[in-house]
C-alpha atoms as a PDB file:
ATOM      1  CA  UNK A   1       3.646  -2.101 -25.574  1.00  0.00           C
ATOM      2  CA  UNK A   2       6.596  -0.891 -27.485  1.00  0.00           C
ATOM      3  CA  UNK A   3       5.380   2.577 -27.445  1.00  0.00           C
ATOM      4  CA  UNK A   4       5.139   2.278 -23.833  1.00  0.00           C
ATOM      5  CA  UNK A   5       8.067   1.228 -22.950  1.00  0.00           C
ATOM      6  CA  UNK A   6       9.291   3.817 -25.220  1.00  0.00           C
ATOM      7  CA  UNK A   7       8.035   6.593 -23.029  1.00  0.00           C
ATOM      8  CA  UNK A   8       9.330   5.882 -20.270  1.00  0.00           C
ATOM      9  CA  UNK A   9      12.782   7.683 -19.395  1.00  0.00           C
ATOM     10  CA  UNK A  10      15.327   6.304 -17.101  1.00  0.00           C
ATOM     11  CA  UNK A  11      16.599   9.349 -16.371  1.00  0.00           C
ATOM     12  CA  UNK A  12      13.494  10.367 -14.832  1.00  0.00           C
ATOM     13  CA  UNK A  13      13.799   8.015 -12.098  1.00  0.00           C
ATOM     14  CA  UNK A  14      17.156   8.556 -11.936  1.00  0.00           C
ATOM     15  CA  UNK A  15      16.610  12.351 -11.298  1.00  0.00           C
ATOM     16  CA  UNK A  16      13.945  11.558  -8.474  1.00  0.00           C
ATOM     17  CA  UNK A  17      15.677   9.238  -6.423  1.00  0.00           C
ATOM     18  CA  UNK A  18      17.540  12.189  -4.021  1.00  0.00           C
ATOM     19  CA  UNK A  19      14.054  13.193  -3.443  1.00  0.00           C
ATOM     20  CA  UNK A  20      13.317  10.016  -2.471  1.00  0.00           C
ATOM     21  CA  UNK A  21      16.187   9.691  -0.546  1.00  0.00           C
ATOM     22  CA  UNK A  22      15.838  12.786   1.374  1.00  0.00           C
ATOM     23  CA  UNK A  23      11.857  12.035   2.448  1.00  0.00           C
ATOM     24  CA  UNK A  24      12.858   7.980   2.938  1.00  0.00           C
ATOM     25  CA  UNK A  25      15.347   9.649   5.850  1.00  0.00           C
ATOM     26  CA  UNK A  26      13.011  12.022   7.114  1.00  0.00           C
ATOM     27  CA  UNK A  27       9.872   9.511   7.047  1.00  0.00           C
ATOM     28  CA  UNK A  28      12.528   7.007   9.020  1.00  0.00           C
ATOM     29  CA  UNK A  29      12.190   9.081  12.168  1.00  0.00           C
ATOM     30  CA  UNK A  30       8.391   8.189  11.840  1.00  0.00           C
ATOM     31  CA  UNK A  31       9.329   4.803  11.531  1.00  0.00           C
ATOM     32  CA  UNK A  32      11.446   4.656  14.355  1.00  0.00           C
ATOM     33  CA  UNK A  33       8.545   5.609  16.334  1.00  0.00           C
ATOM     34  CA  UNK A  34       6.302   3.222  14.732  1.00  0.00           C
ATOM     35  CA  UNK A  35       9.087   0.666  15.783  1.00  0.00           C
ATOM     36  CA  UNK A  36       8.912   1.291  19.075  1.00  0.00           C
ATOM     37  CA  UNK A  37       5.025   0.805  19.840  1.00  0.00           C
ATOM     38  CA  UNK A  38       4.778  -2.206  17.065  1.00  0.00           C
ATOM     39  CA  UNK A  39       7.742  -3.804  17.924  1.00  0.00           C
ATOM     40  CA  UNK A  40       9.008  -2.822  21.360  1.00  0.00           C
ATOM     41  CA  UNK A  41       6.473  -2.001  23.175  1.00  0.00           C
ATOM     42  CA  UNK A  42       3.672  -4.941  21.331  1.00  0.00           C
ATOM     43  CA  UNK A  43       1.087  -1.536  20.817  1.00  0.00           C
ATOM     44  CA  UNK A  44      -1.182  -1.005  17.970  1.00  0.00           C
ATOM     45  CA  UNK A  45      -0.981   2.763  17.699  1.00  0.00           C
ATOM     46  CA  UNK A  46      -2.815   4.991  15.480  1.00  0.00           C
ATOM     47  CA  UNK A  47      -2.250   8.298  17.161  1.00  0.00           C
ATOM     48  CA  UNK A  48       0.593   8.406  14.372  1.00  0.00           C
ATOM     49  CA  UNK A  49      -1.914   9.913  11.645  1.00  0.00           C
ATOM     50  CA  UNK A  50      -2.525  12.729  14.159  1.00  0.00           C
ATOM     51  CA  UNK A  51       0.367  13.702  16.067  1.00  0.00           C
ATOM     52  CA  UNK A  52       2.561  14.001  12.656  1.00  0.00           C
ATOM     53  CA  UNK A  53       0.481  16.559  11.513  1.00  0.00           C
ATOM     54  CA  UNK A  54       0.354  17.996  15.046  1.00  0.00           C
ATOM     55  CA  UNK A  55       4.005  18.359  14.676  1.00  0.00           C
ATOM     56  CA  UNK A  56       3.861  19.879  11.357  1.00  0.00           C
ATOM     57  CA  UNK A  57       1.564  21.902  13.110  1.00  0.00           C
ATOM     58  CA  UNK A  58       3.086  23.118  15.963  1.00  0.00           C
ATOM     59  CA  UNK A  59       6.568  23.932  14.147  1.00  0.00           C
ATOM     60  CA  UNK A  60       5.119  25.721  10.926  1.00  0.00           C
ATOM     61  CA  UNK A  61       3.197  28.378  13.335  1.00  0.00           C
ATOM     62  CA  UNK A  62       5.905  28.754  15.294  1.00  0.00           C
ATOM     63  CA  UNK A  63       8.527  29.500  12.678  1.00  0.00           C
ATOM     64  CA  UNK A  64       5.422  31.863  11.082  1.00  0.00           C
ATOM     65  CA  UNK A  65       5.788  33.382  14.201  1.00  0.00           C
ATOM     66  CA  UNK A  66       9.767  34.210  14.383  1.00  0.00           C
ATOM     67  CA  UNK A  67      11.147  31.294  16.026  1.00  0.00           C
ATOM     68  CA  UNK A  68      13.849  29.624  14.903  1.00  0.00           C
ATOM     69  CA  UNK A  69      12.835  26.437  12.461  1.00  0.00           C
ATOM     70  CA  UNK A  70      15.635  24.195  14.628  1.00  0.00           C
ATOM     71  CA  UNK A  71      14.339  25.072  18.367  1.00  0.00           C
ATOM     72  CA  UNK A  72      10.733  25.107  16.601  1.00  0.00           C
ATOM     73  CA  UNK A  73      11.458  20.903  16.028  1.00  0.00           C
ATOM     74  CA  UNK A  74      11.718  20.578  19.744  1.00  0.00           C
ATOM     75  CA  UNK A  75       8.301  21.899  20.303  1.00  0.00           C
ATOM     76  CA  UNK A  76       6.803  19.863  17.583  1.00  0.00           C
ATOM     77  CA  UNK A  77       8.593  16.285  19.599  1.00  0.00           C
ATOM     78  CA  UNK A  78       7.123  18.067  22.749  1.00  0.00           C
ATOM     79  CA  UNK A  79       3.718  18.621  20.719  1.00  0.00           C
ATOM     80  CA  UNK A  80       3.991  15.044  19.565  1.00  0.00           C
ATOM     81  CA  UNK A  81       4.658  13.304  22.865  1.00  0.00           C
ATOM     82  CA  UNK A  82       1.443  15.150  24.606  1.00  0.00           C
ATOM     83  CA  UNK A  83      -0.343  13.353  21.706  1.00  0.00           C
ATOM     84  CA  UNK A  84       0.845   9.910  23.222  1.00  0.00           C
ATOM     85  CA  UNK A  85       0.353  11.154  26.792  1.00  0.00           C
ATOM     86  CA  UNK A  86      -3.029  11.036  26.295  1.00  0.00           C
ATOM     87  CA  UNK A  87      -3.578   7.794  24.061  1.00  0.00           C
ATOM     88  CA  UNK A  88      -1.526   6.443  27.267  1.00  0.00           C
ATOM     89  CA  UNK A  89      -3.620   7.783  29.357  1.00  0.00           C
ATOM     90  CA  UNK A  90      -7.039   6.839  27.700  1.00  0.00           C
ATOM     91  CA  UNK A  91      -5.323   3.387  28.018  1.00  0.00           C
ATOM     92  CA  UNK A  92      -3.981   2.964  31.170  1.00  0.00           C
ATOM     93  CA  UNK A  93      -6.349   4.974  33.541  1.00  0.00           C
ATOM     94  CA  UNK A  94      -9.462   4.501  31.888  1.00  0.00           C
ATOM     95  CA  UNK A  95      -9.571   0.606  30.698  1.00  0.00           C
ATOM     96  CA  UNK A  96      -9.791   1.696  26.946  1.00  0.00           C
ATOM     97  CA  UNK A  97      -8.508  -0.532  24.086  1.00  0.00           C
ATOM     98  CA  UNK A  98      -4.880   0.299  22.963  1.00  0.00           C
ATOM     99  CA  UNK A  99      -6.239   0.795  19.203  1.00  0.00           C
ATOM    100  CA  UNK A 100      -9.538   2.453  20.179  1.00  0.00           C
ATOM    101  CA  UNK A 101      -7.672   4.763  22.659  1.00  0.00           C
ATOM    102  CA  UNK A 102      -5.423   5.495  19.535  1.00  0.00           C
ATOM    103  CA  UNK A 103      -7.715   6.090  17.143  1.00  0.00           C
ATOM    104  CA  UNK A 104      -9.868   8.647  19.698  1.00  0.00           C
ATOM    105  CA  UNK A 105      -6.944  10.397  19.760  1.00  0.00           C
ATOM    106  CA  UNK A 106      -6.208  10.356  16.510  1.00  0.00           C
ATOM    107  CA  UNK A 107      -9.727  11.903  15.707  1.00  0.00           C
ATOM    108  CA  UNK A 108      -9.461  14.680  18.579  1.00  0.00           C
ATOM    109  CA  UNK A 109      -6.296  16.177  16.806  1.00  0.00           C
ATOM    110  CA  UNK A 110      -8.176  16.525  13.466  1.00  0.00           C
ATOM    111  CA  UNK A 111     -10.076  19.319  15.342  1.00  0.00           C
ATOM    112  CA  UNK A 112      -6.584  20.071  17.811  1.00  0.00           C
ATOM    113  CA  UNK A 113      -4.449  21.126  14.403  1.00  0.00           C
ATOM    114  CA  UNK A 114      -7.000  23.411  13.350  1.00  0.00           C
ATOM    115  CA  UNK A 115      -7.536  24.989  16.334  1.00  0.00           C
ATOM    116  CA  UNK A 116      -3.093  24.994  15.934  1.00  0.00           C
ATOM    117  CA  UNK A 117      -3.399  26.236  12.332  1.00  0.00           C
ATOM    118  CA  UNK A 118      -6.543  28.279  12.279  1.00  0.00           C
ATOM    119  CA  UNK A 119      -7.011  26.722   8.819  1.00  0.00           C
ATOM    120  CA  UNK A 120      -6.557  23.593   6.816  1.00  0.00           C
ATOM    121  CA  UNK A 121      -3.076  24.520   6.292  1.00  0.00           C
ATOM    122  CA  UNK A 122      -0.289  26.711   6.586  1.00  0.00           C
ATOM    123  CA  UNK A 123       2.433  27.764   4.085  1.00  0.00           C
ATOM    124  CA  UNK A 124       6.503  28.422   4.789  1.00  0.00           C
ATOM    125  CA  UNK A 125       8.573  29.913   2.392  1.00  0.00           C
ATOM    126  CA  UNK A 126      12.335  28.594   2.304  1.00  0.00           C
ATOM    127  CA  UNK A 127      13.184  32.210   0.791  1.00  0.00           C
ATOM    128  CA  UNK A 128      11.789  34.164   4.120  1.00  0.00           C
ATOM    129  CA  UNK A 129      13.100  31.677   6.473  1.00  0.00           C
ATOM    130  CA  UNK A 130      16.108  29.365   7.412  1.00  0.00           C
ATOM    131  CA  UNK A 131      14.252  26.217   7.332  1.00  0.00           C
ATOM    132  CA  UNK A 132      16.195  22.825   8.480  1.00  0.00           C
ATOM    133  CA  UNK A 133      14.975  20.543   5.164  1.00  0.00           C
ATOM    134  CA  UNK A 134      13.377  21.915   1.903  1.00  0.00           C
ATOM    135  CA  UNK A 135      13.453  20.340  -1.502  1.00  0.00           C
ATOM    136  CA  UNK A 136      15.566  22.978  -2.347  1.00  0.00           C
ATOM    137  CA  UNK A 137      18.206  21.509  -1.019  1.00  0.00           C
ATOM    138  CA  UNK A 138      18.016  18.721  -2.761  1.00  0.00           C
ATOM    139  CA  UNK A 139      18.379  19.899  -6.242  1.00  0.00           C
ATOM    140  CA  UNK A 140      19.916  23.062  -5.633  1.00  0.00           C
ATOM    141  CA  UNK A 141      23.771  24.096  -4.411  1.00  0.00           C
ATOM    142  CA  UNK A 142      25.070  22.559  -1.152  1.00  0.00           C
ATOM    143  CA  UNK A 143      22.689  19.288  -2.044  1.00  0.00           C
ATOM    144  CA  UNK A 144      25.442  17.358  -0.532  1.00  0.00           C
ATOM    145  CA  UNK A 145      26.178  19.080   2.629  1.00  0.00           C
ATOM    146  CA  UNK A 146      21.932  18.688   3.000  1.00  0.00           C
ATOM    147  CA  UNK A 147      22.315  14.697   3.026  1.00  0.00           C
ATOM    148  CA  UNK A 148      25.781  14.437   5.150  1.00  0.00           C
ATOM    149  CA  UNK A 149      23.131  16.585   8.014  1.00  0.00           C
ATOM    150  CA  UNK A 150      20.560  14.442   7.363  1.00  0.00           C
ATOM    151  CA  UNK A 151      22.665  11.314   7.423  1.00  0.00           C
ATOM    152  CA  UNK A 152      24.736  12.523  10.677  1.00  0.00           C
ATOM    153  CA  UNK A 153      20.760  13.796  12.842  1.00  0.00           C
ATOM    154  CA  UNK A 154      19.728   9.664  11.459  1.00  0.00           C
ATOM    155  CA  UNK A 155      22.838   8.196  13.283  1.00  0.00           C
ATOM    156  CA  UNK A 156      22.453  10.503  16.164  1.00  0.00           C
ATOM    157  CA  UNK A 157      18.903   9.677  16.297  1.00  0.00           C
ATOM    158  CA  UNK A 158      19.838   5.881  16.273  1.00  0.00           C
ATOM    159  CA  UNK A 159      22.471   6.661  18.795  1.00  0.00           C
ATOM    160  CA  UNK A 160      20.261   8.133  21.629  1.00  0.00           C
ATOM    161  CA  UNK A 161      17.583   5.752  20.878  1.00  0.00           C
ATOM    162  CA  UNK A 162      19.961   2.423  21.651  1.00  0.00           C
ATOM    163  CA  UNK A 163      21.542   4.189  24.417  1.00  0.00           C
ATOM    164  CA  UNK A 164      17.817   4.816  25.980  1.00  0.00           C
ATOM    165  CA  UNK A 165      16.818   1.395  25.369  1.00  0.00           C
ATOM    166  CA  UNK A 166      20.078   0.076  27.261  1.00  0.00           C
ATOM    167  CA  UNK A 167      19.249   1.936  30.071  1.00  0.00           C
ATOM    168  CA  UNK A 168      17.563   0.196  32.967  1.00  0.00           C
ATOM    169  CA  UNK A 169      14.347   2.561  32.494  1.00  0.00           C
ATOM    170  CA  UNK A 170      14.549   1.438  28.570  1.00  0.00           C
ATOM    171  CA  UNK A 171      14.828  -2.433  29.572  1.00  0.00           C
ATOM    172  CA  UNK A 172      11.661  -2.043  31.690  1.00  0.00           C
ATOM    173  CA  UNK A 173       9.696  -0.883  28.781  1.00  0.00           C
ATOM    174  CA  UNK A 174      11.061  -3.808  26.462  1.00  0.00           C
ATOM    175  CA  UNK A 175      10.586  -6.015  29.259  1.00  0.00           C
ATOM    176  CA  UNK A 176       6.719  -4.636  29.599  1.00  0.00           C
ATOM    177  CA  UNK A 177       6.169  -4.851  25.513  1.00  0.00           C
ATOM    178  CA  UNK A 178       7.748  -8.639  25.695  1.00  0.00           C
ATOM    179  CA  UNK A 179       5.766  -9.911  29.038  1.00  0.00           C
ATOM    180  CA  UNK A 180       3.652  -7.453  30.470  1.00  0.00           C
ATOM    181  CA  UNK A 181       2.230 -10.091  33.448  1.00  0.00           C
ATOM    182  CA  UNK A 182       5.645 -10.926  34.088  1.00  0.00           C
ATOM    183  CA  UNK A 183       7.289  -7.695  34.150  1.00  0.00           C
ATOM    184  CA  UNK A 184       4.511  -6.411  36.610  1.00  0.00           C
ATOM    185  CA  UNK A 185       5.203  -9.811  38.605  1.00  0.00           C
ATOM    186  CA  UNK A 186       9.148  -8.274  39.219  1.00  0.00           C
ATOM    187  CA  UNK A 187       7.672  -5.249  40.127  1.00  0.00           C
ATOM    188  CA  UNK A 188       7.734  -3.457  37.290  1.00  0.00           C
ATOM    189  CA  UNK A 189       5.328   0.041  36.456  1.00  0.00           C
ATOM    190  CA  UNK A 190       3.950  -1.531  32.860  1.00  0.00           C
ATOM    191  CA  UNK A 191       1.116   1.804  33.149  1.00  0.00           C
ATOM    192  CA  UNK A 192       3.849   4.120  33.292  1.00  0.00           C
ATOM    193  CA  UNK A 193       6.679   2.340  31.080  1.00  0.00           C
ATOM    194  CA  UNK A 194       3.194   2.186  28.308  1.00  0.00           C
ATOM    195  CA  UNK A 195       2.403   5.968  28.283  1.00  0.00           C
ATOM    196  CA  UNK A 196       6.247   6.809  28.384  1.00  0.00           C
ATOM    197  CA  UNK A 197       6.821   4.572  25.201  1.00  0.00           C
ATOM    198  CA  UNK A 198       3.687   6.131  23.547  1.00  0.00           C
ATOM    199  CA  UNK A 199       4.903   9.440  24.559  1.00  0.00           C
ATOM    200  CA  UNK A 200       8.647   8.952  22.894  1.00  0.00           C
ATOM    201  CA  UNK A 201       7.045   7.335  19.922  1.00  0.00           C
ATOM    202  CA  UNK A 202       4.691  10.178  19.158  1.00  0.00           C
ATOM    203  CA  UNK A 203       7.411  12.764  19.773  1.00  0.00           C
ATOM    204  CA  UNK A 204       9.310  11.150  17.297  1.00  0.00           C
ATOM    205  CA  UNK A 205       6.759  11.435  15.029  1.00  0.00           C
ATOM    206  CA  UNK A 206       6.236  14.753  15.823  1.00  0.00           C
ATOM    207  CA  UNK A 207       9.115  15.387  15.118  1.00  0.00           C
ATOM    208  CA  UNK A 208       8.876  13.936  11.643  1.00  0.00           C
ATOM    209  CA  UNK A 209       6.169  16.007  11.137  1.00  0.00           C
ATOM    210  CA  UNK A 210       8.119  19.496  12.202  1.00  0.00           C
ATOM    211  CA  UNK A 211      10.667  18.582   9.679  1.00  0.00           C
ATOM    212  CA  UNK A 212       8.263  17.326   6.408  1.00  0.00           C
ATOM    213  CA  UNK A 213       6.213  20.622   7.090  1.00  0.00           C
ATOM    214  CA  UNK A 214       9.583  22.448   6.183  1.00  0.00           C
ATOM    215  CA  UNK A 215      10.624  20.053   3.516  1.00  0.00           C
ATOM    216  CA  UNK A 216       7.354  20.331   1.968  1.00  0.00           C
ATOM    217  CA  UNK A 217       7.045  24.158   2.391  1.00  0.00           C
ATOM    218  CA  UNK A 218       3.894  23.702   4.267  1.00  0.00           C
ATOM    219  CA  UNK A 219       1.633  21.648   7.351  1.00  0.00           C
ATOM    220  CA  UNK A 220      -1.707  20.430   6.284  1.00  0.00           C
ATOM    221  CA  UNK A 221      -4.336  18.740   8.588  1.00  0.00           C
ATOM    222  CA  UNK A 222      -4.487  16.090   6.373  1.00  0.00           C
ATOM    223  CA  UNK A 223      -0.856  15.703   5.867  1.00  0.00           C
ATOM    224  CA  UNK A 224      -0.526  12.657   8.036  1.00  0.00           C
ATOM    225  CA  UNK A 225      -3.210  10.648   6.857  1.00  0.00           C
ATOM    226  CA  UNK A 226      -1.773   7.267   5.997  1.00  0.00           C
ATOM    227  CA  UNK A 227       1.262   7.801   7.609  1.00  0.00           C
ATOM    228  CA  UNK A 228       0.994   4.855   9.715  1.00  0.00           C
ATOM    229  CA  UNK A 229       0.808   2.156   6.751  1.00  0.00           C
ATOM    230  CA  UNK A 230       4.291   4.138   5.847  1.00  0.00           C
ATOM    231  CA  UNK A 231       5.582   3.760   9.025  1.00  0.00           C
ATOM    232  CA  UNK A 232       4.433  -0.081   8.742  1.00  0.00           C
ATOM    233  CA  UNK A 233       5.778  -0.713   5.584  1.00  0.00           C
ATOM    234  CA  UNK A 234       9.959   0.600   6.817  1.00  0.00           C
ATOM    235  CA  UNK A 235       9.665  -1.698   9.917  1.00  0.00           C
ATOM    236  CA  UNK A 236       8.178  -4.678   7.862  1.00  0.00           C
ATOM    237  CA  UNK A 237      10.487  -3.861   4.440  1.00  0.00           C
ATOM    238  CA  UNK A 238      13.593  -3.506   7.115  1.00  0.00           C
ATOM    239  CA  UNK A 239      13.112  -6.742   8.908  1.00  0.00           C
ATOM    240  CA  UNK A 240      12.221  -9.073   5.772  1.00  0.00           C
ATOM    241  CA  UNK A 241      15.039  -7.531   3.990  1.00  0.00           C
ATOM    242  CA  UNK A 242      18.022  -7.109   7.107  1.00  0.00           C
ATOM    243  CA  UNK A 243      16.009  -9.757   9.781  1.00  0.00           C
ATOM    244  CA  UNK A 244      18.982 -12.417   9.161  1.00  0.00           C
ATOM    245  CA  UNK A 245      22.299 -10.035   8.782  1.00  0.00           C
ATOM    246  CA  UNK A 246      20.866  -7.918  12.048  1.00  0.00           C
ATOM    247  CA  UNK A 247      20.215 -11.289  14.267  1.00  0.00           C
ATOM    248  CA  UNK A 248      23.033 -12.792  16.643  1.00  0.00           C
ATOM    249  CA  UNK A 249      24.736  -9.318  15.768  1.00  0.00           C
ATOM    250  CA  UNK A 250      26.436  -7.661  19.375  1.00  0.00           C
ATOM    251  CA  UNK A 251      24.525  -4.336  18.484  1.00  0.00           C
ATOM    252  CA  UNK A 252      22.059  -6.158  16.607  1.00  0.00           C
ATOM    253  CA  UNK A 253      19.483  -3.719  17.889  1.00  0.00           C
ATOM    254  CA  UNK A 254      20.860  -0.781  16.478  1.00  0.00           C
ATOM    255  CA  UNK A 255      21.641  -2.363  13.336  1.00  0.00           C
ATOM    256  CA  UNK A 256      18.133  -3.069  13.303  1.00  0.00           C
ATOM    257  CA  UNK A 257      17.349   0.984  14.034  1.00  0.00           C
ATOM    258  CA  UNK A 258      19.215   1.485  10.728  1.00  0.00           C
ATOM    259  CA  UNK A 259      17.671  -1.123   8.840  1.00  0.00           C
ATOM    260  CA  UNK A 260      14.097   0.697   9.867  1.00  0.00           C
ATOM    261  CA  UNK A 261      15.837   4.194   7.459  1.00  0.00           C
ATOM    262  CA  UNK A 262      16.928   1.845   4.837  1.00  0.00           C
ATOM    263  CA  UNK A 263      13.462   0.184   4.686  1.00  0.00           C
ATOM    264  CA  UNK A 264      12.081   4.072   4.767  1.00  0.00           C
ATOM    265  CA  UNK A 265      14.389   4.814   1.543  1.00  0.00           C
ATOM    266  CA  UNK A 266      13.383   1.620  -0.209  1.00  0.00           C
ATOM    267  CA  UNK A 267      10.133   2.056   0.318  1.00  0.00           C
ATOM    268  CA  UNK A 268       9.433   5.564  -1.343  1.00  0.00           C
ATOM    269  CA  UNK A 269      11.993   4.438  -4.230  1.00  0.00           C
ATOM    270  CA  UNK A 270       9.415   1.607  -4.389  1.00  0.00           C
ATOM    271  CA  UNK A 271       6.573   4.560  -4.782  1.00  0.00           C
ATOM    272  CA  UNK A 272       8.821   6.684  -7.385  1.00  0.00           C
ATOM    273  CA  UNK A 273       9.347   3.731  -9.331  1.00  0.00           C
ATOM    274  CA  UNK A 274       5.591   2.792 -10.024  1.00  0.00           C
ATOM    275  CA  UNK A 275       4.736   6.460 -10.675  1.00  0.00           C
ATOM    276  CA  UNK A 276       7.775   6.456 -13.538  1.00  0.00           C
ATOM    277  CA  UNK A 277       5.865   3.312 -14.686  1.00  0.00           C
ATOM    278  CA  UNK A 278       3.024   6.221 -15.072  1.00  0.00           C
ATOM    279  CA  UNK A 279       0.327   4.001 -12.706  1.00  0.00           C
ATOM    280  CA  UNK A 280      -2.309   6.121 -11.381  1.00  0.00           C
ATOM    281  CA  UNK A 281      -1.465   8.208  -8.698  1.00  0.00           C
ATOM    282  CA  UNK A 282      -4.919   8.043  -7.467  1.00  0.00           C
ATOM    283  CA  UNK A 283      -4.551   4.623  -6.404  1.00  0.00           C
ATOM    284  CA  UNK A 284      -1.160   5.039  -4.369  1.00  0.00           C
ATOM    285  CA  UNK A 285      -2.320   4.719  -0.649  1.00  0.00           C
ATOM    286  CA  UNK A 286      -3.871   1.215  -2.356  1.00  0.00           C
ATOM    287  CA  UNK A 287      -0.516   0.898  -3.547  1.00  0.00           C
ATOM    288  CA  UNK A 288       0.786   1.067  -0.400  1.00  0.00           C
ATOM    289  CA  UNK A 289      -1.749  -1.200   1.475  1.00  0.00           C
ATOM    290  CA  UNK A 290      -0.687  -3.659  -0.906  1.00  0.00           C
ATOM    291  CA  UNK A 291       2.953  -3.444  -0.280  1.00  0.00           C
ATOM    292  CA  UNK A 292       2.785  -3.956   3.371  1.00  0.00           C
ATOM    293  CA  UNK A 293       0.200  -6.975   3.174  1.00  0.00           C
ATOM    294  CA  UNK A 294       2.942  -8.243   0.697  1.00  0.00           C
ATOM    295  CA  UNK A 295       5.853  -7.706   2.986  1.00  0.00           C
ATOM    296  CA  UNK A 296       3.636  -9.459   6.288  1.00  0.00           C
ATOM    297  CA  UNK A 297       3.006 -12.236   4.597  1.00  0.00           C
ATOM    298  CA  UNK A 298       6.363 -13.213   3.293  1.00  0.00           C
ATOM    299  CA  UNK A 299       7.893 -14.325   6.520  1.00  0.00           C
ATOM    300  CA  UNK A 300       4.960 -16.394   7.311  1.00  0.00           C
ATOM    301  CA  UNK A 301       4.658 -17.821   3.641  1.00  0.00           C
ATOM    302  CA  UNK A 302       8.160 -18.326   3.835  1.00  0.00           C
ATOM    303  CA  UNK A 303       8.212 -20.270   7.442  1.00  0.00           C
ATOM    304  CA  UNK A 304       5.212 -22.167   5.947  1.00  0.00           C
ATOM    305  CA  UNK A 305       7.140 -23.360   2.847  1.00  0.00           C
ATOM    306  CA  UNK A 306       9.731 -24.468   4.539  1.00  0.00           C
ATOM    307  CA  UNK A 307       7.834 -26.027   6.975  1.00  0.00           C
ATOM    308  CA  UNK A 308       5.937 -27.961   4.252  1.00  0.00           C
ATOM    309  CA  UNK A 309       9.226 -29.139   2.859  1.00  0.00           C
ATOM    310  CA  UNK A 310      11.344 -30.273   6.513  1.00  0.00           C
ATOM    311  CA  UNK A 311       7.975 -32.564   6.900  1.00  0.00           C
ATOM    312  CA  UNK A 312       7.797 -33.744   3.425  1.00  0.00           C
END
């Protein structure tokens, strides 16, 4: 045991968390779109796992192809919200389950991205091109200037998102996601307000996709697999953590867009700190199952606790 704990460096973790950082801000514009279908909109969506490859996708051949890696990100949203158009679609017009119609989706991309890629996956080079992220830029000159960008395009993000959701066209999709019957009742389009919200989610996550393909110096068909238990685990970490300090709050709802980053960040420290404890990576996405079951429950162990002890 001594020997163990021997071998184990703290500067090793310490040197890993901007990593960590960096892909816990990037990953948080997934989450944000996760957020918005789990949360807002009451959707279980697993297009996720395909449309953030899509974007990776979409943006990697594009840049391959001369266009700028910032305007190529718009195309990979774009790419990302046909993706929900069509799990919207397969939902609303044709009767199917919200999960199934996800997950048909889902599987139809495996085969869309390598029509996209032509291959399995595609590599960028941060040397040939100006790319928007790369984990260069996290260990190498400018690392700062890197992290005040991505911290400014989170708050922006956040920004645009609360400002949509104020809007009377945003209200009618919370308002769908809280009472669909109801909202329909006042006259409400819940079809249209679904496949819009599963179109901005996916783009979202397109997006995330675009800009992890550049961190990571490459898109892969595969590269989204799991992504949705990530997503999961930021909305879940940032409301067990922040539910209480966000709630009552005037912009309580934006605070609560934040909290889904923070939740992001914490959750990949979460991963760097159990492979520093030298666990085998083989059984991360188990890892991570286990982390989100652990995080759903609390609230409703918690409420039953308490519960046990006002009646006792």
């Amino acid at each position: 045991m001594g020997i163990y704990l021997a071998s184990l460096n703290p500067m090793t973790l310490v040197r890993a968390l901007p990593g960590n950082v960096a892909q816990g801000i990037i990953w948080g514009i997934m989450a944000l779109g996760v957020y918005i279908t789990f949360r807002i909109l009451d959707f279980a969506d697993l297009t996720v796992d395909g449309s953030l490859a899509t974007g990776g996708a979409v943006a990697v051949m594009l840049i391959r192809g001369g266009m700028n890696p910032a305007i190529a990100l718009i195309f990979a949203f774009l790419a990302g919200m046909a993706a929900g158009f069509v799990t919207g679609i397969l939902h609303t017009v044709f009767g199917i389950p919200g999960i199934l119609a996800s997950i048909l989706t889902q599987i139809g991309l495996y085969s869309v991205n390598l029509g996209i890629m032509g291959k399995s996956n595609q590599a960028i080079n941060v040397l040939q091109y100006k790319l928007v992220a790369s984990l260069r830029y996290v260990t190498g000159e400018g690392s700062g200037f890197f992290f005040v960008k991505l911290i400014l395009a989170a708050i922006v993000l956040i920004a645009v998102i609360y400002w949509f959701f104020g809007t009377e066209l945003g209200a009618a999709i919370r308002a769908t996601g809280c009472n669909p019957q109801m909202a329909s009742a006042q006259g409400i389009n819940t079809s249209f307000n679904k496949v819009l919200a599963l179109m901005i989610s996916n783009g979202l996550v397109g997006l995330c996709g675009g800009i992890y393909a550049q961190y990571q110096g490459a898109a892969d068909v595969n590269m989204g697999r799991g992504a949705i238990v990530i997503g999961l685990a930021a909305v879940i970490i940032s409301e067990v953590i922040f539910g209480k300090f966000c709630a009552g709050k005037k912009i309580a709802f934006a605070l609560t867009l934040g909290a889904v980053f923070i939740g992001a960040i914490i959750y990949y420290i979460v991963i760097a700190f159990v492979l520093w404890l030298k666990m085998p990576s083989d059984y991360m996405k188990l890892f991570s199952a286990v982390v989100v079951a652990c995080f759903l429950a609390v609230p409703y162990m918690k409420e039953k606790y308490f519960k046990k002890r006002r009646t006792a």
